[in-house]
N, C-alpha and C. Protein backbone atom coordinates (compact mmCIF):
# COMPACT_ATOMS: atom_id res chain seq x y z
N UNK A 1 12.81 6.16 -62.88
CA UNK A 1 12.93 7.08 -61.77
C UNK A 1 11.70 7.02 -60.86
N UNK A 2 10.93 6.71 -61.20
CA UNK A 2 9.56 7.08 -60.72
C UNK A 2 9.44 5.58 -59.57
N UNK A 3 9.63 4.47 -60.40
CA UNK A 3 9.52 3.45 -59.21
C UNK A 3 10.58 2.88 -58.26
N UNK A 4 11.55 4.40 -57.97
CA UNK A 4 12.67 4.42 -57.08
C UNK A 4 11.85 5.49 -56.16
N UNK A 5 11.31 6.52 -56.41
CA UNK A 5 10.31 7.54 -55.75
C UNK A 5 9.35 6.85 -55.03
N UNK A 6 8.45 6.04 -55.86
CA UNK A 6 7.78 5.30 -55.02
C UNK A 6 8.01 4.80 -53.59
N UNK A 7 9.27 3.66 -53.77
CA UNK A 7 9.93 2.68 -53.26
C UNK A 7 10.19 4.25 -52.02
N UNK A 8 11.24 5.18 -52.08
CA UNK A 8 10.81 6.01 -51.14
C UNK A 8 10.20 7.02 -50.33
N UNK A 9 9.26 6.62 -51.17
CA UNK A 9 8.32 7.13 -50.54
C UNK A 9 7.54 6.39 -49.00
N UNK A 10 7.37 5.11 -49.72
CA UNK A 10 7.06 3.92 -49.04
C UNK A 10 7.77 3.87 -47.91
N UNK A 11 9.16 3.73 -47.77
CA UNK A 11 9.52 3.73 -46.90
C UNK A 11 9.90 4.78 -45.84
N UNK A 12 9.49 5.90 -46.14
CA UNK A 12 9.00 7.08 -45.29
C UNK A 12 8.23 6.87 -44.73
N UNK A 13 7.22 6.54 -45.30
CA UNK A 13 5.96 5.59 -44.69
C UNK A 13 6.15 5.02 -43.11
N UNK A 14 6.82 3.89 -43.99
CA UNK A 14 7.00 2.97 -42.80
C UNK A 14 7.74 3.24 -41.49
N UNK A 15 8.70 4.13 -41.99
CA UNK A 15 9.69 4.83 -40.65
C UNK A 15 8.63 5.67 -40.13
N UNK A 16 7.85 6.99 -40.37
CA UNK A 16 7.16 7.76 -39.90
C UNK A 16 5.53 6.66 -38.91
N UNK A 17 5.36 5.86 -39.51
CA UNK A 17 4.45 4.95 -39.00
C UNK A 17 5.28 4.52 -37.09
N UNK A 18 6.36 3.58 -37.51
CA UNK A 18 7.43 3.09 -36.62
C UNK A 18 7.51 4.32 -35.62
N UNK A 19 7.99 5.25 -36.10
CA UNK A 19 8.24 6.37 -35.07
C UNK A 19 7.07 6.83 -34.04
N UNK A 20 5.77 7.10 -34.92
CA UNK A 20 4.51 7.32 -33.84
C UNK A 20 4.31 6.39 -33.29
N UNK A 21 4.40 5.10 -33.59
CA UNK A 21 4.41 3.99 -32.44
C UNK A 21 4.98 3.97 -31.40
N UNK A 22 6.39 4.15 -31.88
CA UNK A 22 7.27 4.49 -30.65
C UNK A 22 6.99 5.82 -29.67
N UNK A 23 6.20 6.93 -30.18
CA UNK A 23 6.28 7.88 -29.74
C UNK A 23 4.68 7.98 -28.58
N UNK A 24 3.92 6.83 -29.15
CA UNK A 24 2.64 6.72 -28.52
C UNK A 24 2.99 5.97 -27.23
N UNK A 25 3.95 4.60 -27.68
CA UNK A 25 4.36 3.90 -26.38
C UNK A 25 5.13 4.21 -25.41
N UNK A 26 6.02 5.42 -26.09
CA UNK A 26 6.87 6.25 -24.73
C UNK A 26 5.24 7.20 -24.00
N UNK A 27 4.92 7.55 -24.47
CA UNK A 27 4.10 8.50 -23.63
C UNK A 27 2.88 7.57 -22.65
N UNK A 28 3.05 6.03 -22.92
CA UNK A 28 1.95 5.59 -22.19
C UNK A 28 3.43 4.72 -21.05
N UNK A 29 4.52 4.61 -21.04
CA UNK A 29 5.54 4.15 -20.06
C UNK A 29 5.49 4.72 -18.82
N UNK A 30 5.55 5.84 -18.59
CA UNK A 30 5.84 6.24 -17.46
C UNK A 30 4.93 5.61 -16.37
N UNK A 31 3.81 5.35 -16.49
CA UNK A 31 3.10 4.82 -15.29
C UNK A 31 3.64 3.62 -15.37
N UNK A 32 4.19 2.73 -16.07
CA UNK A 32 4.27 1.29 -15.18
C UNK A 32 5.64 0.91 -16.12
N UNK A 33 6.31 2.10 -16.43
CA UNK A 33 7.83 2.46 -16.86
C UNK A 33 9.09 1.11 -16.08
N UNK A 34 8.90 1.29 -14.64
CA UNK A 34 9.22 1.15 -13.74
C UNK A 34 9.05 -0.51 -12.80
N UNK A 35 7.95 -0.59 -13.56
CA UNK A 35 7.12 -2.37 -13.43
C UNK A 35 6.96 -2.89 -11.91
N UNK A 36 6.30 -1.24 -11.15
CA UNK A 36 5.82 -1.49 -10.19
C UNK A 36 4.45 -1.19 -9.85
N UNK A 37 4.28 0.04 -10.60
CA UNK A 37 2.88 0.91 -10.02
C UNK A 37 2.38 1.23 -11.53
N UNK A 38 0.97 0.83 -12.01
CA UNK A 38 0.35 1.43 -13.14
C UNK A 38 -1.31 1.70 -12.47
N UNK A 39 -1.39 2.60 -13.83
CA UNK A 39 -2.88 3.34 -13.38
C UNK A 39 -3.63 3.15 -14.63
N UNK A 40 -5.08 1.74 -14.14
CA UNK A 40 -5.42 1.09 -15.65
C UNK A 40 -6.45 2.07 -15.52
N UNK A 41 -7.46 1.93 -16.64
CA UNK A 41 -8.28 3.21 -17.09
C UNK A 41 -9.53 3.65 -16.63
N UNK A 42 -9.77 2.70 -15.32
CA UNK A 42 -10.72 3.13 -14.77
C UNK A 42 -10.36 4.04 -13.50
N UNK A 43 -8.98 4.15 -13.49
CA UNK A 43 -8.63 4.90 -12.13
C UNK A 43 -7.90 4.09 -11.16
N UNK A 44 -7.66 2.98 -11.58
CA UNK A 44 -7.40 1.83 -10.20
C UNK A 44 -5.75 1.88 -10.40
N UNK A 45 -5.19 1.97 -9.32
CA UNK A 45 -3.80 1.75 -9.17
C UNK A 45 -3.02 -0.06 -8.66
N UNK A 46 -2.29 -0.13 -9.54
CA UNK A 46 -1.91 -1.28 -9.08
C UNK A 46 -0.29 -1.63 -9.36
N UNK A 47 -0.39 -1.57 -7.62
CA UNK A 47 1.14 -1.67 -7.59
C UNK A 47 1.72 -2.73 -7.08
N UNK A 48 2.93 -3.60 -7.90
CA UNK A 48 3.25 -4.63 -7.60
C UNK A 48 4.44 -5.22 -6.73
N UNK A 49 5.15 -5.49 -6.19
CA UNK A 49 6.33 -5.43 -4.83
C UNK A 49 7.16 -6.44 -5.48
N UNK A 50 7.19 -6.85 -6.49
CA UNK A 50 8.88 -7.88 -7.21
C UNK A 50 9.54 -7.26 -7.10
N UNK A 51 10.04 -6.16 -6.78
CA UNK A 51 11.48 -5.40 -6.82
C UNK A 51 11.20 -4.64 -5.54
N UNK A 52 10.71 -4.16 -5.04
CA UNK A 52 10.63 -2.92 -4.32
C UNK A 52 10.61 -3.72 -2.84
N UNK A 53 10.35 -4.91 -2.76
CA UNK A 53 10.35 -5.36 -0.78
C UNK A 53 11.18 -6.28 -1.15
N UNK A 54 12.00 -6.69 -0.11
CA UNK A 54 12.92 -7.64 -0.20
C UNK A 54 12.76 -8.89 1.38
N UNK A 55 11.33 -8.50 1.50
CA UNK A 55 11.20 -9.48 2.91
C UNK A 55 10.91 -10.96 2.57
N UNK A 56 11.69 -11.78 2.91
CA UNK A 56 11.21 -13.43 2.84
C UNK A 56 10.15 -13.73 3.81
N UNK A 57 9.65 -14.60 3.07
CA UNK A 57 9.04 -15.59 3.83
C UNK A 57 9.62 -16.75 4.33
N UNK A 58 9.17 -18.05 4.76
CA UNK A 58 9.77 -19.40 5.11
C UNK A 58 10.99 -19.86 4.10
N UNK A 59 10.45 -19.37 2.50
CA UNK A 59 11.61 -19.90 1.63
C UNK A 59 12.41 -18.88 0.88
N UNK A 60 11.65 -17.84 0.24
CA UNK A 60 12.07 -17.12 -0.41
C UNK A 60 10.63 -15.48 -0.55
N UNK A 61 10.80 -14.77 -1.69
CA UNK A 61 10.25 -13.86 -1.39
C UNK A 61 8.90 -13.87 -1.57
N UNK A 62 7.79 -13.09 -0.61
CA UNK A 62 6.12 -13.22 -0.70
C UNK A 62 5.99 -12.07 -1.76
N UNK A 63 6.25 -11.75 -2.75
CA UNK A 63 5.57 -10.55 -3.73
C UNK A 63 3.75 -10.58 -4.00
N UNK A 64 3.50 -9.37 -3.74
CA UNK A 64 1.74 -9.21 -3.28
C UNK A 64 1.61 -7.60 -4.87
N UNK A 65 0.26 -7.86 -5.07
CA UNK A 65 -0.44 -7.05 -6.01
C UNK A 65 -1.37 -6.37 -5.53
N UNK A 66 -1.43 -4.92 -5.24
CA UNK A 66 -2.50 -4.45 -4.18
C UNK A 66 -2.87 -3.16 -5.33
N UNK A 67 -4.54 -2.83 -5.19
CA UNK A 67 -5.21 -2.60 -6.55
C UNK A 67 -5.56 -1.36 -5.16
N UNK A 68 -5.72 -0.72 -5.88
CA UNK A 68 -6.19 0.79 -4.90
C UNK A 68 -7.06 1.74 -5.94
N UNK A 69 -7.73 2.17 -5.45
CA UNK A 69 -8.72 3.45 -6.21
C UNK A 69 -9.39 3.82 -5.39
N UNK A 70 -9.44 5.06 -5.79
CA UNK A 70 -10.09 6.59 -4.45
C UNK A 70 -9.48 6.42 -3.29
N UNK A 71 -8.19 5.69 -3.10
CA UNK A 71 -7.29 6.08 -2.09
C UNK A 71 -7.66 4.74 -1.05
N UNK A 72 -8.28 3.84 -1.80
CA UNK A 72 -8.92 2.54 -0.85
C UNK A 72 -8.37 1.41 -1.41
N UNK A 73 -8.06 0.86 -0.53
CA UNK A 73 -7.59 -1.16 -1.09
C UNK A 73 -9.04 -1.88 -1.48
N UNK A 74 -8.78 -2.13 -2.86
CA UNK A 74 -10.03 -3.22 -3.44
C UNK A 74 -9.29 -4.34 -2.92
N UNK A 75 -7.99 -5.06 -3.29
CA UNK A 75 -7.70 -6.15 -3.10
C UNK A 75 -6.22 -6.24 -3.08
N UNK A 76 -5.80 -7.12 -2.35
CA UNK A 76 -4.71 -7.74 -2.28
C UNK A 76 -4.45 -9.46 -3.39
N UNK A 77 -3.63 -9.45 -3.67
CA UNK A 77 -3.42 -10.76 -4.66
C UNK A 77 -2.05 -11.55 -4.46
N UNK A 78 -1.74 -12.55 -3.65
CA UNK A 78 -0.21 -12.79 -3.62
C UNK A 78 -0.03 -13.29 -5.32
N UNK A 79 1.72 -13.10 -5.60
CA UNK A 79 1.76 -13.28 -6.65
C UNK A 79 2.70 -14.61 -6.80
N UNK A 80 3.55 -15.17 -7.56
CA UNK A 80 4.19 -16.02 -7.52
C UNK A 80 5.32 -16.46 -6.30
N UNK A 81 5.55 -17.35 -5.55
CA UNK A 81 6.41 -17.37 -4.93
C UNK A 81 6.84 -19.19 -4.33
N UNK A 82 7.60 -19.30 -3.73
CA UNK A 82 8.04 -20.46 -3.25
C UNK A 82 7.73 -20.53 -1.89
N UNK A 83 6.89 -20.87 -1.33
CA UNK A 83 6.56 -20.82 0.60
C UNK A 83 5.57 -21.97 -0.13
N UNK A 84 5.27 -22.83 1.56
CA UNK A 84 4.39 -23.85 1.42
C UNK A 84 3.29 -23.59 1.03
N UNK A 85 2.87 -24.55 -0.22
CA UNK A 85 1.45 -24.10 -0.54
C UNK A 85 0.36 -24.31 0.39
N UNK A 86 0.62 -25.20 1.28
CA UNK A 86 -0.94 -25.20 2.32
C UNK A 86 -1.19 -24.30 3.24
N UNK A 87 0.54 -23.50 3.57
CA UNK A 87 0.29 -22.58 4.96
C UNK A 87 0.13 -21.28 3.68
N UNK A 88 0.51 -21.20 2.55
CA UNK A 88 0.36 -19.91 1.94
C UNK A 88 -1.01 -19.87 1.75
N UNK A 89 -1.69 -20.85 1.43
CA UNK A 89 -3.56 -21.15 0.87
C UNK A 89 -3.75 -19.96 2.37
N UNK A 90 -3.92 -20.49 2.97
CA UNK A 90 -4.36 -20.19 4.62
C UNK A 90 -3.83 -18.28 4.75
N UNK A 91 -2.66 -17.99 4.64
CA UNK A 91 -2.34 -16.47 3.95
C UNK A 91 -3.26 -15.94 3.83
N UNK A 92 -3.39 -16.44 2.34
CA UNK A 92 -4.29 -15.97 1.12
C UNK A 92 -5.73 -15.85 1.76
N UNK A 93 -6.41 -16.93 2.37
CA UNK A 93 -7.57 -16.82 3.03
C UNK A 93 -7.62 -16.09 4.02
N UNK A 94 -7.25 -15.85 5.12
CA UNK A 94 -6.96 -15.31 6.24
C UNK A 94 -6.40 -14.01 6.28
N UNK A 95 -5.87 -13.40 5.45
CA UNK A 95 -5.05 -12.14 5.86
C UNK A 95 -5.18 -11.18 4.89
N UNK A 96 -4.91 -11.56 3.49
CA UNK A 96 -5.43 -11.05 2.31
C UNK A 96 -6.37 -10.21 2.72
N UNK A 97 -7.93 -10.99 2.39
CA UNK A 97 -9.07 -10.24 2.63
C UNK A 97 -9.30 -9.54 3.59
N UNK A 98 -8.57 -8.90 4.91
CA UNK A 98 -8.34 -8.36 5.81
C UNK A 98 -8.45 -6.34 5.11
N UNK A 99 -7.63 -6.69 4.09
CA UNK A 99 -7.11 -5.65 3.73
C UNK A 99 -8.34 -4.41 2.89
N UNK A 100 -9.39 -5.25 2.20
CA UNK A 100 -10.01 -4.74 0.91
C UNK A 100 -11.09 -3.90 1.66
N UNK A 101 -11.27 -2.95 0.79
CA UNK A 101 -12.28 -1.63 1.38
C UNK A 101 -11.71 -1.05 2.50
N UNK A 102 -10.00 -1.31 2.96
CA UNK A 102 -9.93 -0.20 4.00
C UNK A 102 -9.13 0.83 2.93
N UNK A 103 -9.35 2.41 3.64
CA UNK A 103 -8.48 3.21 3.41
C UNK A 103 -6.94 2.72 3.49
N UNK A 104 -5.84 3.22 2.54
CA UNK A 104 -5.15 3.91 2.58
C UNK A 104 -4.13 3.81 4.14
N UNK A 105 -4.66 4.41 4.28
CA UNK A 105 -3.95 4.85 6.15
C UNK A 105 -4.50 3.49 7.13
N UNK A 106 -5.38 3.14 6.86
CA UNK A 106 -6.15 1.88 7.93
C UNK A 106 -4.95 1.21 7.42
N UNK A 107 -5.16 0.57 5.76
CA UNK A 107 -4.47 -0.87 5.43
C UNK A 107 -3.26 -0.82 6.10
N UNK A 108 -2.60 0.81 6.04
CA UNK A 108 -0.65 0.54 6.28
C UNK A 108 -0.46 0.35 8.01
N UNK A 109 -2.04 0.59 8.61
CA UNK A 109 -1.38 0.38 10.38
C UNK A 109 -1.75 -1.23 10.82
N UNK A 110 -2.61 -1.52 9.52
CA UNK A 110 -2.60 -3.05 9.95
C UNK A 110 -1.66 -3.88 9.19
N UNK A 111 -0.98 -3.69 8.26
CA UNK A 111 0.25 -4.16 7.81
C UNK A 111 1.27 -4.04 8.67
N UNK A 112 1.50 -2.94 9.36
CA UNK A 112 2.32 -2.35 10.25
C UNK A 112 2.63 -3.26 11.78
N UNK A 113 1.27 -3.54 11.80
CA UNK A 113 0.58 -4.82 12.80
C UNK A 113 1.43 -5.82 13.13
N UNK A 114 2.25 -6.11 13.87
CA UNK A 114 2.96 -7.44 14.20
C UNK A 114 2.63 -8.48 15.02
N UNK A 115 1.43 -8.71 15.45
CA UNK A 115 0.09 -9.79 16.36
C UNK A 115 0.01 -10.24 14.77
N UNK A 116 0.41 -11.62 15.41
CA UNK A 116 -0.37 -12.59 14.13
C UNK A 116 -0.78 -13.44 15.64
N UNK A 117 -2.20 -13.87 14.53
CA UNK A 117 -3.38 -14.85 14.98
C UNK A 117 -2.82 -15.93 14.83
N UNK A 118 -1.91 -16.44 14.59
CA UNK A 118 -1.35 -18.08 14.67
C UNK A 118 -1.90 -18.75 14.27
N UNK A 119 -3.18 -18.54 13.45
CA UNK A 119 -3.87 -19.07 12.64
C UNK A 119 -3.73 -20.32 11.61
N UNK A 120 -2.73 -19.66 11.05
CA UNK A 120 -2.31 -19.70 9.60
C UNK A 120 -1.12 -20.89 9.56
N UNK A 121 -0.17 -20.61 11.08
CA UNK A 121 1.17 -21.81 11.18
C UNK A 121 2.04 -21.06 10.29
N UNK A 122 2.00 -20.05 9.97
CA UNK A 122 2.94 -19.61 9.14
C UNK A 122 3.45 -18.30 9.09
N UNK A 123 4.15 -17.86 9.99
CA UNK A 123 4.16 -16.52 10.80
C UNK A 123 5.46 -15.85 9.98
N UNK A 124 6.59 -16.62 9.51
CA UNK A 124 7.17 -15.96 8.96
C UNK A 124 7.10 -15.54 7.43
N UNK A 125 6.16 -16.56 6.75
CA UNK A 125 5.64 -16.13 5.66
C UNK A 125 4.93 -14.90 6.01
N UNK A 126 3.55 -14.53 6.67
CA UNK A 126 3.07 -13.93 7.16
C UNK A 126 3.10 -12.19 6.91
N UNK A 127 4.39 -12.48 7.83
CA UNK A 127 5.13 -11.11 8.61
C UNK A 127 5.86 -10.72 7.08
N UNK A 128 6.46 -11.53 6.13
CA UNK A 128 6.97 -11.27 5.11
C UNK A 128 5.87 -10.38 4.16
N UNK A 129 4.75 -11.12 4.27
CA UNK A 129 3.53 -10.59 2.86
C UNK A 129 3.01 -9.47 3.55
N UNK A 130 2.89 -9.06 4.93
CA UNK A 130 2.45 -7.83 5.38
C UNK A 130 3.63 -6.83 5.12
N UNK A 131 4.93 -6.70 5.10
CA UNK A 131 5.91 -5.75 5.07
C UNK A 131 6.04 -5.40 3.23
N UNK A 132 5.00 -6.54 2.41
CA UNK A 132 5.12 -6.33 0.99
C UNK A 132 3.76 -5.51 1.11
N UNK A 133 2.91 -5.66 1.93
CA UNK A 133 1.59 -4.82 1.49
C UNK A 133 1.97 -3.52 1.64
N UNK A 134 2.91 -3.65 2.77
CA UNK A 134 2.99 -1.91 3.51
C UNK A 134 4.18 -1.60 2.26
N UNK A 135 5.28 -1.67 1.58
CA UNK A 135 5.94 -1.32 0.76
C UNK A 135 5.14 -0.99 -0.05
N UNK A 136 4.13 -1.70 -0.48
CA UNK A 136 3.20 -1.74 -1.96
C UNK A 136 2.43 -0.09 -1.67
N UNK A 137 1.61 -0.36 -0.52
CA UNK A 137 1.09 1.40 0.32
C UNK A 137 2.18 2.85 -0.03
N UNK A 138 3.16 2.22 0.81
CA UNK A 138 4.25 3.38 0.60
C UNK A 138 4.79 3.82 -0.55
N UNK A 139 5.01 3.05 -1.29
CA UNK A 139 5.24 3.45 -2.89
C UNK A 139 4.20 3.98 -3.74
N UNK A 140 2.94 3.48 -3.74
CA UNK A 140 1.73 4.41 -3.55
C UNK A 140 1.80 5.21 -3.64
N UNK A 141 1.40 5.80 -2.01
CA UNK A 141 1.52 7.13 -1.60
C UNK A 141 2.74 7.87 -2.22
N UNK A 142 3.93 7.89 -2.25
CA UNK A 142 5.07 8.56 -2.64
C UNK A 142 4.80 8.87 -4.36
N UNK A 143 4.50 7.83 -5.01
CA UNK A 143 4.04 7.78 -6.63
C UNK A 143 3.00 8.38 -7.18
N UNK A 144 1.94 8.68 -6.57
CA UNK A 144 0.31 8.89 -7.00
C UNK A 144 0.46 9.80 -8.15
């Protein structure tokens, strides 16, 4: 009898173990539940645009990673996508860093911005990764 008690005991164990796991990882979901917007532990928000903008670029979609804390853009990051890699390099250099250390309200009126510098040769990529920054802002703001 006794090493049938054991045996469930043990496996009380293991279910009650299983369950606080589960019960620790539901309570840390809700911020990035959703697999757009999480808030890592220094305060920084980072919200990502794979689902939430649906603007193309030249081939397919520009999805961007924009890191925010105290209500300010640290950085912009394009993330995987299919557009030319030499006019996207040029993006990335050129327009990206445009964004970091402005407020909040600055970043979304220069996303908002439809003057491109022709810089880049790549205007419809461009116009695509700015309408993902400003989605990335707006969901933001609406989420905080």
């Amino acid at each position: 009898m006794k090493p049938m008690l054991a045996s469930l005991v043990c496996e009380l164990k293991a279910k009650a173990a299983m369950l606080c796991s589960f019960i620790l990882l539901s309570c840390a979901l809700p911020s990035w539940a959703d697999g757009v917007m999480k808030k890592q532990a220094d305060g920084t928000y980072v919200v990502r645009t794979n689902t939430i903008c649906n603007a193309r670029g030249y081939r397919k979609g520009t999805p961007v990673e924009v890191h925010i804390k105290n209500n300010e853009v640290k950085k912009v990051t394009a993330l995987k996508n299919e557009e030319t890699v030499p006019y996207f390099v040029r993006i990335k250099k050129s327009l990206l860093p445009l964004y970091e250390n402005l407020k909040v309200s600055k970043a979304k009126k220069l996303a908002e911005k439809q003057q491109v510098d022709g810089c880049t040769g790549a205007t419809i990529s461009l116009k695509a990764v700015q309408k993902n920054i400003k989605a990335a802002l707006d969901y933001y703001e609406k989420n905080k």
